[in-house]
N, C-alpha and C. Protein backbone atom coordinates (compact mmCIF):
# COMPACT_ATOMS: atom_id res chain seq x y z
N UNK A 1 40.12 19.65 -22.37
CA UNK A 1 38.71 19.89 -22.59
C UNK A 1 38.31 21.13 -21.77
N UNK A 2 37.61 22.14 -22.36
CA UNK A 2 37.03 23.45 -21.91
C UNK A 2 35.92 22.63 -20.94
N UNK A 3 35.70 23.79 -20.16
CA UNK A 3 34.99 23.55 -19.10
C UNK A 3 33.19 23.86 -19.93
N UNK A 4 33.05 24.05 -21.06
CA UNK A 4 31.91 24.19 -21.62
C UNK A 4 31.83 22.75 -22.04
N UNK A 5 32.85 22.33 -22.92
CA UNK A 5 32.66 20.88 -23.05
C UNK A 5 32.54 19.75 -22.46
N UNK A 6 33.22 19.98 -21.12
CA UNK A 6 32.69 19.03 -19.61
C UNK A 6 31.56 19.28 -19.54
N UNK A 7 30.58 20.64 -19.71
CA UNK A 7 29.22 20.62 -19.44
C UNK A 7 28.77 19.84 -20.56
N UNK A 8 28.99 20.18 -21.74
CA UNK A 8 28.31 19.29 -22.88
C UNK A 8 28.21 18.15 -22.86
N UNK A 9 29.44 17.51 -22.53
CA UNK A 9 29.46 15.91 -22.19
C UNK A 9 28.86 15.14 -20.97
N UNK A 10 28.41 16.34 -19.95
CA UNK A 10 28.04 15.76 -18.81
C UNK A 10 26.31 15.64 -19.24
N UNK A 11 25.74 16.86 -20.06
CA UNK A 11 24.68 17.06 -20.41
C UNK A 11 24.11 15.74 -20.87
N UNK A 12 24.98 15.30 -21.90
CA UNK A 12 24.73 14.17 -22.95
C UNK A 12 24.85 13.07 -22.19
N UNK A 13 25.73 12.50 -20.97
CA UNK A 13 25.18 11.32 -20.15
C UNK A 13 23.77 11.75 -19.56
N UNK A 14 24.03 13.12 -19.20
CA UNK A 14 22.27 13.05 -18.67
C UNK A 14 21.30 12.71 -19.03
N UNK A 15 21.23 13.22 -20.31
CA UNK A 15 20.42 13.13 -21.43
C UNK A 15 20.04 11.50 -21.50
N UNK A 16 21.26 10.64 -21.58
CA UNK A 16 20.96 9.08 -22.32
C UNK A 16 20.30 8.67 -21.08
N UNK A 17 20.59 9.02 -19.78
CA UNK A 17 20.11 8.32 -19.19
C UNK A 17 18.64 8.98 -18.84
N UNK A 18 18.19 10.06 -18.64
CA UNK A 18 16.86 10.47 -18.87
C UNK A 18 15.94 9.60 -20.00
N UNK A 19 16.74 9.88 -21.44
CA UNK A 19 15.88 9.02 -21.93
C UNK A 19 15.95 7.29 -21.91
N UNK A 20 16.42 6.61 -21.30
CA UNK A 20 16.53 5.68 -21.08
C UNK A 20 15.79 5.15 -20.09
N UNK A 21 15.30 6.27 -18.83
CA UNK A 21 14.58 6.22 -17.96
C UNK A 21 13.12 6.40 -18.42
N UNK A 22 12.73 7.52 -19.64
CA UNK A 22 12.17 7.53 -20.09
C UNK A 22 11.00 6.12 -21.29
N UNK A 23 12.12 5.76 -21.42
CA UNK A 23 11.64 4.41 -22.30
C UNK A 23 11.29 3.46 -21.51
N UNK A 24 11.81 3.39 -19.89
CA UNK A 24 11.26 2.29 -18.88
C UNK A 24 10.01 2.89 -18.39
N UNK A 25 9.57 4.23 -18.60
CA UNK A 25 8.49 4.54 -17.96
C UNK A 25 7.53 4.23 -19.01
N UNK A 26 7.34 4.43 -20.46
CA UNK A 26 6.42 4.31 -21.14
C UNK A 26 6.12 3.30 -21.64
N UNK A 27 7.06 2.03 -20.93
CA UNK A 27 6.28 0.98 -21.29
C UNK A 27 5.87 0.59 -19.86
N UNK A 28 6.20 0.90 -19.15
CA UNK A 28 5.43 0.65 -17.42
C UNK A 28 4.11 1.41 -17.66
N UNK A 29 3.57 2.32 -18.15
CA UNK A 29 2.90 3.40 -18.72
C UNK A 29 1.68 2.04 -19.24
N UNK A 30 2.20 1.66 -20.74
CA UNK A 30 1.63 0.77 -21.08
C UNK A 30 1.22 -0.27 -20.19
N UNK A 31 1.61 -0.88 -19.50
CA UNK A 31 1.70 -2.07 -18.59
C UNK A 31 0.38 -1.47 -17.56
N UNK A 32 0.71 -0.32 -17.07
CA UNK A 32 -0.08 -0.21 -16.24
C UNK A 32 -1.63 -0.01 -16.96
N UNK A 33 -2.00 0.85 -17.93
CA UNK A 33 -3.07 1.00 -19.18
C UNK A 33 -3.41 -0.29 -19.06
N UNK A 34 -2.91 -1.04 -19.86
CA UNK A 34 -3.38 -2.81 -20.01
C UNK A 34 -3.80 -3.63 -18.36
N UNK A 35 -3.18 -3.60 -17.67
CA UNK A 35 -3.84 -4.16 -16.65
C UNK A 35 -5.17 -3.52 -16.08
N UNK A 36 -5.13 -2.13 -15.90
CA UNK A 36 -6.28 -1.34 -15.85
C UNK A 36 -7.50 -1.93 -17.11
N UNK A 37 -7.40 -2.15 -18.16
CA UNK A 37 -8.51 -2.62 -18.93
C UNK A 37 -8.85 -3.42 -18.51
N UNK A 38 -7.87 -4.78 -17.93
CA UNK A 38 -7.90 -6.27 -18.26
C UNK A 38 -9.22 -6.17 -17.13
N UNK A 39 -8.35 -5.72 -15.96
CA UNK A 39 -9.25 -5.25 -14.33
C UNK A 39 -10.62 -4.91 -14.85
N UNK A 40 -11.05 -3.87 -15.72
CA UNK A 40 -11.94 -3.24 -15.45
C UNK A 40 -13.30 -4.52 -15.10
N UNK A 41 -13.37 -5.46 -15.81
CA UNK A 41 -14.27 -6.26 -16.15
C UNK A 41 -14.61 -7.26 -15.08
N UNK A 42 -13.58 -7.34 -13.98
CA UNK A 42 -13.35 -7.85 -12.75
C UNK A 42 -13.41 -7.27 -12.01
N UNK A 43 -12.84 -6.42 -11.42
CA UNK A 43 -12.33 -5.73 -10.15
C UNK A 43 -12.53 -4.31 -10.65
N UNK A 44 -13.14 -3.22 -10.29
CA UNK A 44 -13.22 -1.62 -10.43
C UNK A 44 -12.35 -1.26 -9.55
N UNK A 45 -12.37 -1.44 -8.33
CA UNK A 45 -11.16 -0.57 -7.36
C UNK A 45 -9.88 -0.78 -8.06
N UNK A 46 -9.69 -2.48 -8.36
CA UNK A 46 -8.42 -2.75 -8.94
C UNK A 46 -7.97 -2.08 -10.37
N UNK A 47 -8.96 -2.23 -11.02
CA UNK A 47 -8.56 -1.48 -12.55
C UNK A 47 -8.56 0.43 -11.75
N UNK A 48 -9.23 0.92 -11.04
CA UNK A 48 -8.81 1.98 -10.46
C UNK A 48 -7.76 2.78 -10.08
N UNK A 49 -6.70 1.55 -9.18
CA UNK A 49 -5.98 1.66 -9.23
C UNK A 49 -4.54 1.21 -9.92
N UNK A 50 -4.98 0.66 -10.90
CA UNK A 50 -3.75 0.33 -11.85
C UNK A 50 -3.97 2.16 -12.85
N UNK A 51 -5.05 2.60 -13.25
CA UNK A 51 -4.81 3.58 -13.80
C UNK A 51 -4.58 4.89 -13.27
N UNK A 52 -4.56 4.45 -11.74
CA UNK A 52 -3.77 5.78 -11.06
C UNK A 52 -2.54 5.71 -10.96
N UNK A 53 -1.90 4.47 -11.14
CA UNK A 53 -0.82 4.04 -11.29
C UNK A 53 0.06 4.59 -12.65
N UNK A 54 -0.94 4.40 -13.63
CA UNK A 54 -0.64 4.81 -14.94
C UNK A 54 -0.23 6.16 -15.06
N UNK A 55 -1.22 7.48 -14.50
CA UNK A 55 -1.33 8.57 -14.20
C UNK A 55 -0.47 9.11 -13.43
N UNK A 56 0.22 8.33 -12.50
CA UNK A 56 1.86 8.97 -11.67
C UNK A 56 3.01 8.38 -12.58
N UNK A 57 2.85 7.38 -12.97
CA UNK A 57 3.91 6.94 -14.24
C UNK A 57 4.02 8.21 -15.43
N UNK A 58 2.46 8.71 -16.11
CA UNK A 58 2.31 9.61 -16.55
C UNK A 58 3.12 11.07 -16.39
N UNK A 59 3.10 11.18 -15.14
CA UNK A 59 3.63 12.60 -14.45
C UNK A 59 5.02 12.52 -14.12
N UNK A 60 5.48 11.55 -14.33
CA UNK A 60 7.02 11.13 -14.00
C UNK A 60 7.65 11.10 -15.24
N UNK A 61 6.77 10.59 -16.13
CA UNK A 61 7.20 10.89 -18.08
C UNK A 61 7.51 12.33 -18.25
N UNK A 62 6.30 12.98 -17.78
CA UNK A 62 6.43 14.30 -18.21
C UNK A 62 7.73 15.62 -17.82
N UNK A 63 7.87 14.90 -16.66
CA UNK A 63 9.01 15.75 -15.30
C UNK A 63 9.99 15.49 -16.06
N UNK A 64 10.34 14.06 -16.90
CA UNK A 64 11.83 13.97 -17.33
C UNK A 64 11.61 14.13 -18.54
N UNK A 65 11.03 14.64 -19.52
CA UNK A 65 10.57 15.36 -20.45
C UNK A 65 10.85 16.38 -20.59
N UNK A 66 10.63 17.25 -19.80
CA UNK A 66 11.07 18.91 -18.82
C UNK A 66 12.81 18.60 -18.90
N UNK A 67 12.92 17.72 -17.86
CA UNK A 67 14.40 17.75 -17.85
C UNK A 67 15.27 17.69 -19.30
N UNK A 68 14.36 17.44 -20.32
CA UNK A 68 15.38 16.62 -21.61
C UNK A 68 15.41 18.20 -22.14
N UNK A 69 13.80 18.47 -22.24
CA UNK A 69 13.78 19.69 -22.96
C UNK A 69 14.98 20.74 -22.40
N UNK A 70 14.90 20.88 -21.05
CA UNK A 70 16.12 22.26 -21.01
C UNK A 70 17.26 21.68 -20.80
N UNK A 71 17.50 20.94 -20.72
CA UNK A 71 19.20 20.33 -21.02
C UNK A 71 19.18 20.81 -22.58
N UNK A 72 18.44 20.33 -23.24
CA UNK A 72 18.65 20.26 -24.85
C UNK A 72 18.81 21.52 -25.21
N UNK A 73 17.78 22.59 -24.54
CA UNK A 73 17.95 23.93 -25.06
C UNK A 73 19.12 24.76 -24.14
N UNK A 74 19.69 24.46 -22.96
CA UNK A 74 20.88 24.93 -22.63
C UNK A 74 22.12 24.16 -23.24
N UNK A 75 22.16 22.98 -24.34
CA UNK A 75 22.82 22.54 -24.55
C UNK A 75 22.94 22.02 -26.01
N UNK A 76 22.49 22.12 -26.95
CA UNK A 76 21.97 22.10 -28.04
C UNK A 76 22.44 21.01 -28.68
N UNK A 77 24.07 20.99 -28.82
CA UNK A 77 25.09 19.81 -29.05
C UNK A 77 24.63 18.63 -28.50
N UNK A 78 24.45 18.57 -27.09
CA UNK A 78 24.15 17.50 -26.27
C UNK A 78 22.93 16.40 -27.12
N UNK A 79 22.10 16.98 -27.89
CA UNK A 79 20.89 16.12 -28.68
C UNK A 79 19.78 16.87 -28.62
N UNK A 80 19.19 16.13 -29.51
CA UNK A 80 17.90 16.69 -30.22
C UNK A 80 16.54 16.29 -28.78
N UNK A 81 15.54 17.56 -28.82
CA UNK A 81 14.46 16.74 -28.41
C UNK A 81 13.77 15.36 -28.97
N UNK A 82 13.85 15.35 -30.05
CA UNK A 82 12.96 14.19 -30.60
C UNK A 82 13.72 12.98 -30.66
N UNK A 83 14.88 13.05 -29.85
CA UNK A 83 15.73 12.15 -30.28
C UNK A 83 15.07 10.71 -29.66
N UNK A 84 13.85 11.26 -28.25
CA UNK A 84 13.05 10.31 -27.51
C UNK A 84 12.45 8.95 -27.99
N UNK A 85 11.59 9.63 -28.98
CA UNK A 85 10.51 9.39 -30.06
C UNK A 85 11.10 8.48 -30.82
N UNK A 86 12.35 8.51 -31.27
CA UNK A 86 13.54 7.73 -31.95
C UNK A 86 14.11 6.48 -31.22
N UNK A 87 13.37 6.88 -29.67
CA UNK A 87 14.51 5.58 -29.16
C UNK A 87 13.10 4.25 -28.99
């Protein structure tokens, strides 16, 4: 195996596991959204902070998002962007 294809293949574990990390964040994402509603009607600080919660979950989606995107475009073979959306 060429040393391009060690990168390709290393890309593509990256990749599964980014998006795999990815799919635990957007339903923690969700989780956190829903408790923030449930809160609102009870507790304001608490629903407060479940949707700031949501909002660093948010920003942690996005960072490994970044990561998928330029793996994908330094690596093209490795998978599709949308392959996310799919999982």
């Amino acid at each position: 195996m060429t040393t391009p294809d060690r990168d390709a293949a290393q890309a593509r574990v990256f990749l599964d596991r980014l998006r795999a990390e990815m799919l635990i964040l957007f339903q923690r994402i969700e989780d956190a959204q829903a408790r923030a509603q449930q809160a609102r009607a009870v507790d304001r600080s608490l629903a407060e902070r479940f949707r700031a919660e949501a909002a660093a979950l948010c920003r942690q989606r996005y960072e490994a998002q970044q990561l998928v995107d330029g793996l994908v475009v330094r690596f093209p073979a490795a998978g599709s962007v949308d392959d996310i959306s799919q999982g």
